[in-house]
C-alpha atoms as a PDB file:
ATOM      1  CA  UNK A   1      -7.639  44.710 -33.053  1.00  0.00           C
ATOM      2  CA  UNK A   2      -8.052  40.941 -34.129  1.00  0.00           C
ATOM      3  CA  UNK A   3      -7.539  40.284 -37.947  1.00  0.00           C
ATOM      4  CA  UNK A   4      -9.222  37.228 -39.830  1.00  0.00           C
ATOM      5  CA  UNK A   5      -9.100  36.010 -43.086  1.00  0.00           C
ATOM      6  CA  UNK A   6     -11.625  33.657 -43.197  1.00  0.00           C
ATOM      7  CA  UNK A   7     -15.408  34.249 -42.194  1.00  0.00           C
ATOM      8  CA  UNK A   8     -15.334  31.031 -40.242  1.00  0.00           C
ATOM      9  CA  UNK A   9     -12.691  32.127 -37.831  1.00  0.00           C
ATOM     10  CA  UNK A  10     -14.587  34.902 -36.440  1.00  0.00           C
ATOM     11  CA  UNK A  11     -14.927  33.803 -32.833  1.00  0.00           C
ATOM     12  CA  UNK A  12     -17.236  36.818 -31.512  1.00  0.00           C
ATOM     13  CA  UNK A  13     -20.813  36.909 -30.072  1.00  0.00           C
ATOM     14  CA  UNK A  14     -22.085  39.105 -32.787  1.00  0.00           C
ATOM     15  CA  UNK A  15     -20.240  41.844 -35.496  1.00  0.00           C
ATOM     16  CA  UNK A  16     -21.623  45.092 -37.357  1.00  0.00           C
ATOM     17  CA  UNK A  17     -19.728  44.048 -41.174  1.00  0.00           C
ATOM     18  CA  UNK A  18     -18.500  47.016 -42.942  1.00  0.00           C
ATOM     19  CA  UNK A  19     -18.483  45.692 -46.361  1.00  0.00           C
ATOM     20  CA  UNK A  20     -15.249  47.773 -48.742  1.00  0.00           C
ATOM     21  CA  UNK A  21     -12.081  47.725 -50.277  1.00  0.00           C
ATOM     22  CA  UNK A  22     -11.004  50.651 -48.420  1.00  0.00           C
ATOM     23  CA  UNK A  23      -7.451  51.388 -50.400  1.00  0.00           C
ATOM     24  CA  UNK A  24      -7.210  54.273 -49.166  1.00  0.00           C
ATOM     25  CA  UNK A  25      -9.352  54.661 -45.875  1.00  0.00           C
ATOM     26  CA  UNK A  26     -10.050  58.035 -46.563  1.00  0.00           C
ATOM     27  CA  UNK A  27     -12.507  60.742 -45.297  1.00  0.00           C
ATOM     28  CA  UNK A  28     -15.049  58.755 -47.029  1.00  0.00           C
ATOM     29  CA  UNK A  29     -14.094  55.365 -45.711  1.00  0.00           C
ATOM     30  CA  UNK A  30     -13.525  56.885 -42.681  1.00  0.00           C
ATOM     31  CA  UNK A  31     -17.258  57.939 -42.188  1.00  0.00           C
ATOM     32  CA  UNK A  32     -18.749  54.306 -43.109  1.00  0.00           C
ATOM     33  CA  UNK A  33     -16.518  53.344 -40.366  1.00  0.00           C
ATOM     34  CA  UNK A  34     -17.396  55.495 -37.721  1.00  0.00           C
ATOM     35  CA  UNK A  35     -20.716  54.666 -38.717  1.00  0.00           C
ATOM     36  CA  UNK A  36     -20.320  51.115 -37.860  1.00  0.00           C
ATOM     37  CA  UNK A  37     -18.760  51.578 -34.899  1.00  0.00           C
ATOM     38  CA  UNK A  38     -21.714  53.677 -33.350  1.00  0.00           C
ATOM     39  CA  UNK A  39     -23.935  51.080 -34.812  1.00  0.00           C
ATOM     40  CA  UNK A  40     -21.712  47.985 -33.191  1.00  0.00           C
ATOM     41  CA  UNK A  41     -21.976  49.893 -29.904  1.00  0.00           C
ATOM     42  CA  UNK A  42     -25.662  50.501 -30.146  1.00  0.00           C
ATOM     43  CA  UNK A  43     -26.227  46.696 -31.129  1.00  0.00           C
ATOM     44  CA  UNK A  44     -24.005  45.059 -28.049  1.00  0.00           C
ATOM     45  CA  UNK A  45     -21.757  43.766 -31.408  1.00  0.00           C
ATOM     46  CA  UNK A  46     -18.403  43.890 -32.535  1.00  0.00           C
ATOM     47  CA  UNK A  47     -16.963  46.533 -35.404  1.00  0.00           C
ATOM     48  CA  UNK A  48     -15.888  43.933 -38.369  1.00  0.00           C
ATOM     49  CA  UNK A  49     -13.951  45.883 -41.620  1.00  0.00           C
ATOM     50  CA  UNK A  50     -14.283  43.506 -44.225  1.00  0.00           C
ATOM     51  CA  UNK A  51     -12.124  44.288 -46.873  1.00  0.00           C
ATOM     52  CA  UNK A  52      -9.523  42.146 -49.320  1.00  0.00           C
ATOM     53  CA  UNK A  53      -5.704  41.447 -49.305  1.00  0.00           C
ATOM     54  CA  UNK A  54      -5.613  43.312 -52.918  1.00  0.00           C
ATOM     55  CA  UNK A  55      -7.523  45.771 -54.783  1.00  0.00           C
ATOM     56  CA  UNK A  56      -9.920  43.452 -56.919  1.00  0.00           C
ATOM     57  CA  UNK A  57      -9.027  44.611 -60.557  1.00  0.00           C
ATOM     58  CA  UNK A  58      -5.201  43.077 -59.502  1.00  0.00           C
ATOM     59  CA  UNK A  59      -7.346  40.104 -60.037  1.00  0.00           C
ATOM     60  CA  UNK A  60     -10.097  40.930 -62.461  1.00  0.00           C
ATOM     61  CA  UNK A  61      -8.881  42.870 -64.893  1.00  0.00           C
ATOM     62  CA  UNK A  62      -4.614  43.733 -63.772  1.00  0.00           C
ATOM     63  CA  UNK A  63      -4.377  46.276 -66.830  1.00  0.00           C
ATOM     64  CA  UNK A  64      -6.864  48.261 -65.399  1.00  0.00           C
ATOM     65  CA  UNK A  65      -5.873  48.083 -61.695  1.00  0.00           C
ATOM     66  CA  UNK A  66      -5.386  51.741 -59.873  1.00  0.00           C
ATOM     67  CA  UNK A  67      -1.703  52.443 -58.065  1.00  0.00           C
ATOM     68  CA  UNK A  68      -1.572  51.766 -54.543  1.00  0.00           C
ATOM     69  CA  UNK A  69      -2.328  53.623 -52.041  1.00  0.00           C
ATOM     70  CA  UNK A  70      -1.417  52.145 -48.795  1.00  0.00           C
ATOM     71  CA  UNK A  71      -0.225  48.845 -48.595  1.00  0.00           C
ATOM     72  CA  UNK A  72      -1.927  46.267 -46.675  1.00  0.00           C
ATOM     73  CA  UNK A  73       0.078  46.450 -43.539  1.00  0.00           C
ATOM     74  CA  UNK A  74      -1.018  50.440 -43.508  1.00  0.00           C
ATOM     75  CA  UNK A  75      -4.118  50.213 -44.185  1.00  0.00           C
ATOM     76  CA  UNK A  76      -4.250  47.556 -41.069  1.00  0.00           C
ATOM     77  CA  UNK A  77      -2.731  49.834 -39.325  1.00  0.00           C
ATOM     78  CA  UNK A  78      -4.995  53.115 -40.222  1.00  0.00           C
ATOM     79  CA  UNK A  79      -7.852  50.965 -39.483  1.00  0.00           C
ATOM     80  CA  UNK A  80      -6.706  49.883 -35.900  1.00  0.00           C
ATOM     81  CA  UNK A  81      -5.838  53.757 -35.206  1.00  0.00           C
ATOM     82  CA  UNK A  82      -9.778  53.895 -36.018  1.00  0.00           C
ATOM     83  CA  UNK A  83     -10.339  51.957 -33.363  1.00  0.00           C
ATOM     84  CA  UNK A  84     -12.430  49.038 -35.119  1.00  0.00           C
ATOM     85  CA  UNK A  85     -12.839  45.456 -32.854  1.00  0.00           C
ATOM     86  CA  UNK A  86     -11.555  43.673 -36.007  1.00  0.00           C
ATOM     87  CA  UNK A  87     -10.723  42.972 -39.892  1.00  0.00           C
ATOM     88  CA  UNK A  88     -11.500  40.554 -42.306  1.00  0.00           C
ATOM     89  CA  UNK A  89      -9.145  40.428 -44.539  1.00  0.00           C
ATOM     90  CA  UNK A  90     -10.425  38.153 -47.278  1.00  0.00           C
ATOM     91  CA  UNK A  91      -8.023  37.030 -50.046  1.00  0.00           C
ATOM     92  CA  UNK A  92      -9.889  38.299 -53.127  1.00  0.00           C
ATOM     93  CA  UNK A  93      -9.466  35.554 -55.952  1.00  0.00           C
ATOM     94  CA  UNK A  94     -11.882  34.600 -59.082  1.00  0.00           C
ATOM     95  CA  UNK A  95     -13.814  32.102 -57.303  1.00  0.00           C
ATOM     96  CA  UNK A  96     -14.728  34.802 -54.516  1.00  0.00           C
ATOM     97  CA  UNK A  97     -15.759  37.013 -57.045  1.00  0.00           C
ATOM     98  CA  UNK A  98     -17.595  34.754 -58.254  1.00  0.00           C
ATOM     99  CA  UNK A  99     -19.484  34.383 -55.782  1.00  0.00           C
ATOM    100  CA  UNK A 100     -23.736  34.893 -55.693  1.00  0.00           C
ATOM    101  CA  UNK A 101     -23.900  38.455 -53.853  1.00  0.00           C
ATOM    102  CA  UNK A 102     -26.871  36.837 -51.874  1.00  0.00           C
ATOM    103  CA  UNK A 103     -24.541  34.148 -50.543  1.00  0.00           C
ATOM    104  CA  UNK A 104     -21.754  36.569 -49.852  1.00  0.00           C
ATOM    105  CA  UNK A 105     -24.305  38.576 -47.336  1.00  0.00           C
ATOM    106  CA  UNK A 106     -25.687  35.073 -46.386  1.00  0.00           C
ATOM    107  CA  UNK A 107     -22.426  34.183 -45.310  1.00  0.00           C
ATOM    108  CA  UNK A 108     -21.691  37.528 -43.209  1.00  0.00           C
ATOM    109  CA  UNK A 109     -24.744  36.760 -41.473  1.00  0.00           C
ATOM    110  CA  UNK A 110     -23.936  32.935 -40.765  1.00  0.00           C
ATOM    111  CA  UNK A 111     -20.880  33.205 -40.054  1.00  0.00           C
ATOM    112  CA  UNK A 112     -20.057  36.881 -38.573  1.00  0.00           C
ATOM    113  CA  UNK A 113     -23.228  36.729 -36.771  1.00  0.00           C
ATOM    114  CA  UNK A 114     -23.832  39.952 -38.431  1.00  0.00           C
ATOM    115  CA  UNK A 115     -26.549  42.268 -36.682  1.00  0.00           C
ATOM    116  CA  UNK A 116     -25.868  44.589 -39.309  1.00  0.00           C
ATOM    117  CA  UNK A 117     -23.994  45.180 -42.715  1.00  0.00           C
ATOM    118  CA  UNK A 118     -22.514  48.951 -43.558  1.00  0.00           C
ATOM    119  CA  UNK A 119     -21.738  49.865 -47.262  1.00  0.00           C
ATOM    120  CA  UNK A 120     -21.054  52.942 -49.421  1.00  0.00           C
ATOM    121  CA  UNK A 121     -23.991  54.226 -51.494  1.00  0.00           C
ATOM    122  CA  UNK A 122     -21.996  52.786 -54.294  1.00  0.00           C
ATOM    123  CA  UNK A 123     -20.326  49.302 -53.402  1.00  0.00           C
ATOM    124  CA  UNK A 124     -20.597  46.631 -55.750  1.00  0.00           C
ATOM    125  CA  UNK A 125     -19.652  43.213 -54.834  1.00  0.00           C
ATOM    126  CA  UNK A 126     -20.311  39.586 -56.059  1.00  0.00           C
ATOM    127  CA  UNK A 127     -20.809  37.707 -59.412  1.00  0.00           C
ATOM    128  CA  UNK A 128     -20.804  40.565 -62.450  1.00  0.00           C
ATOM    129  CA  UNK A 129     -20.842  43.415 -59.413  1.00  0.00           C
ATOM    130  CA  UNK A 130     -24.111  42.534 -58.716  1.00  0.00           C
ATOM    131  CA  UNK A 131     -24.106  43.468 -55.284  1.00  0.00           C
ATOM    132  CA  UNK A 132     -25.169  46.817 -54.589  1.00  0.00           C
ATOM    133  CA  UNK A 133     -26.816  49.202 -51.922  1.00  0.00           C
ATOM    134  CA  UNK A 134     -30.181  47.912 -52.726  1.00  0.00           C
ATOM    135  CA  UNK A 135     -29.368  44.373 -52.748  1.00  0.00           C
ATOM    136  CA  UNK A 136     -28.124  45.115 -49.058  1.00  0.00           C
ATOM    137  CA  UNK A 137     -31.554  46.871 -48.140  1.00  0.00           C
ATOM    138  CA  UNK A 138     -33.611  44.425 -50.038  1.00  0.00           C
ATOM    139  CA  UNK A 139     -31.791  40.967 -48.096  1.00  0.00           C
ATOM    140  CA  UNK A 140     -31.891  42.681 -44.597  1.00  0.00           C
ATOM    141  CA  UNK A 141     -35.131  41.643 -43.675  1.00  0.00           C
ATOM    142  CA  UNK A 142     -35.026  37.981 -45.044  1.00  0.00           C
ATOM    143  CA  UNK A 143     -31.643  37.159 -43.571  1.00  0.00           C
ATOM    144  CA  UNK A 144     -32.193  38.725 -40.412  1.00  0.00           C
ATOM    145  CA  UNK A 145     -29.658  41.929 -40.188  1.00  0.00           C
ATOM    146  CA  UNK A 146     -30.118  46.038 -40.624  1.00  0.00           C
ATOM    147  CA  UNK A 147     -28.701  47.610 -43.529  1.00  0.00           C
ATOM    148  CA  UNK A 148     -27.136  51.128 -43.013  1.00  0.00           C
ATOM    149  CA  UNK A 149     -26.283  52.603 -46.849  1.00  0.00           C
ATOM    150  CA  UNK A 150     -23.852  55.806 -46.053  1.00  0.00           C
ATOM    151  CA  UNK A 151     -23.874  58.185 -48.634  1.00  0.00           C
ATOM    152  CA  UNK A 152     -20.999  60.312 -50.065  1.00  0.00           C
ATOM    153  CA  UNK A 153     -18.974  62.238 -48.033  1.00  0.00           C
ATOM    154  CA  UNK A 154     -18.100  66.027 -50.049  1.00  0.00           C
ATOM    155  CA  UNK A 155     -15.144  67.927 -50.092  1.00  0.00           C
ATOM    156  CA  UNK A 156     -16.555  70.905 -51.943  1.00  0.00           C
ATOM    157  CA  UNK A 157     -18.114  70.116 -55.348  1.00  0.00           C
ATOM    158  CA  UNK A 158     -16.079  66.409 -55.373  1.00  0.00           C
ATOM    159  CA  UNK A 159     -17.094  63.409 -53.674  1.00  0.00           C
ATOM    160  CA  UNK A 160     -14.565  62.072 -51.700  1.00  0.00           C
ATOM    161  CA  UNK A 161     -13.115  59.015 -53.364  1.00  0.00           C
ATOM    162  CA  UNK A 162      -9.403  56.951 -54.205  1.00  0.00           C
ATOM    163  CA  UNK A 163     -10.381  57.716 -57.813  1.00  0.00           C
ATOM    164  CA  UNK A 164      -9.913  61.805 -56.729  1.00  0.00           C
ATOM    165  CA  UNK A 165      -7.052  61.314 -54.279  1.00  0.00           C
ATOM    166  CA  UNK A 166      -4.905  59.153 -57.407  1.00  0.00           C
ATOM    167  CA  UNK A 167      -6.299  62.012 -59.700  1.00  0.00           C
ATOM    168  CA  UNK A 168      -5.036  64.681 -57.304  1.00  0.00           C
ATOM    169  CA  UNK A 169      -1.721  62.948 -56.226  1.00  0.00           C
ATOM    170  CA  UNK A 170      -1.348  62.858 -60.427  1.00  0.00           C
ATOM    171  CA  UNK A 171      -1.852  66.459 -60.626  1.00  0.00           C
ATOM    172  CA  UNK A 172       1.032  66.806 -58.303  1.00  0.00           C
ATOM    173  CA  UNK A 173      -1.885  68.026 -55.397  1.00  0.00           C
ATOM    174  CA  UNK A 174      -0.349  66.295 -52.895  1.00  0.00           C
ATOM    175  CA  UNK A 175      -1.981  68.829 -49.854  1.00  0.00           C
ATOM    176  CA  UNK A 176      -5.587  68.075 -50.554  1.00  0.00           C
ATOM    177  CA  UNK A 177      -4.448  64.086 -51.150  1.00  0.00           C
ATOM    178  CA  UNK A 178      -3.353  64.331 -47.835  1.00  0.00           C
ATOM    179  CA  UNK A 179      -5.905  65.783 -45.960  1.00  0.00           C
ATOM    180  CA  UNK A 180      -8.839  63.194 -47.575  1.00  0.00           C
ATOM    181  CA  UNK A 181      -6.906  60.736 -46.999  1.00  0.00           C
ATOM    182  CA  UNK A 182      -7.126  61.801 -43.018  1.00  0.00           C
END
């Protein structure tokens, strides 16, 4: 698995982006993943992750910033056990999110020759967390790439999420932590 950290070392023919933070690469992650694998297959392209060196609130807002839940080193690892072709791992500062979410996909494109971007139903990324799903569907056909949206993944009446696996691990449900998590 190769690991970047800037867009404009990506040396590949072609990438499928999956666009998250993915602290926790769990069942849910895990899906979008898979998804952009098949889809990187299908499209003769390599599977990007592109995800940060730090959850973004350690930046944005620290006081509101979630605990950990795999370091950056694991979550490399998890992520190469997945099998993806590579990771961006973009150092998230204020400037980046500052960023126009329109140049942010502009830039995937340009740079990661992507043939197609991958995102949660409910990623936000650029300026103010602009960036959504629709953003991603609505750019695809100007800049030149498919969007694939994956929507949540269930694990009975909860979607899977690192917001439920910190509430669980809180609740002292480590078993069920464990098992989204993969």
């Amino acid at each position: 698995m190769r690991v970047w950290t800037r867009e404009d070392q990506f040396d590949l023919p072609a990438s499928v982006a999956a666009l998250g933070t993915f602290d926790g690469v769990h069942l849910g992650h895990q899906a979008l993943i898979r998804r952009a694998m098949a889809l990187a297959q299908e499209l003769g392209a390599a599977s990007v992750v592109c995800t940060f060196d730090r959850h973004p609130l350690l930046v944005l807002c620290p006081e509101r910033a979630p605990r950990e839940l795999l370091t950056l080193d694991q979550k490399l690892a998890k992520l190469e056990r997945l099998g993806v072709d590579g990771v961006l791992v973009k150092p998230f500062t204020r400037e980046f999110a500052a960023m126009a979410p329109e140049a942010y996909l502009r830039l995937l494109v340009d740079e990661l020759r992507a043939r197609a971007i991958v995102a949660g139903f409910n990623y936000t990324f650029g300026a103010q967390g602009r960036g959504d799903a629709a953003l991603i569907r609505a750019e695809a056909a100007k800049l030149g790439y498919r969007a694939e949206i994956v929507e949540a993944v269930r694990d009975g009446a909860d979607t899977v999420s690192s917001t439920l696996i910190r509430r669980l691990l809180a609740e002292g449900d480590a078993a069920r932590a464990k098992r989204l998590l993969g």
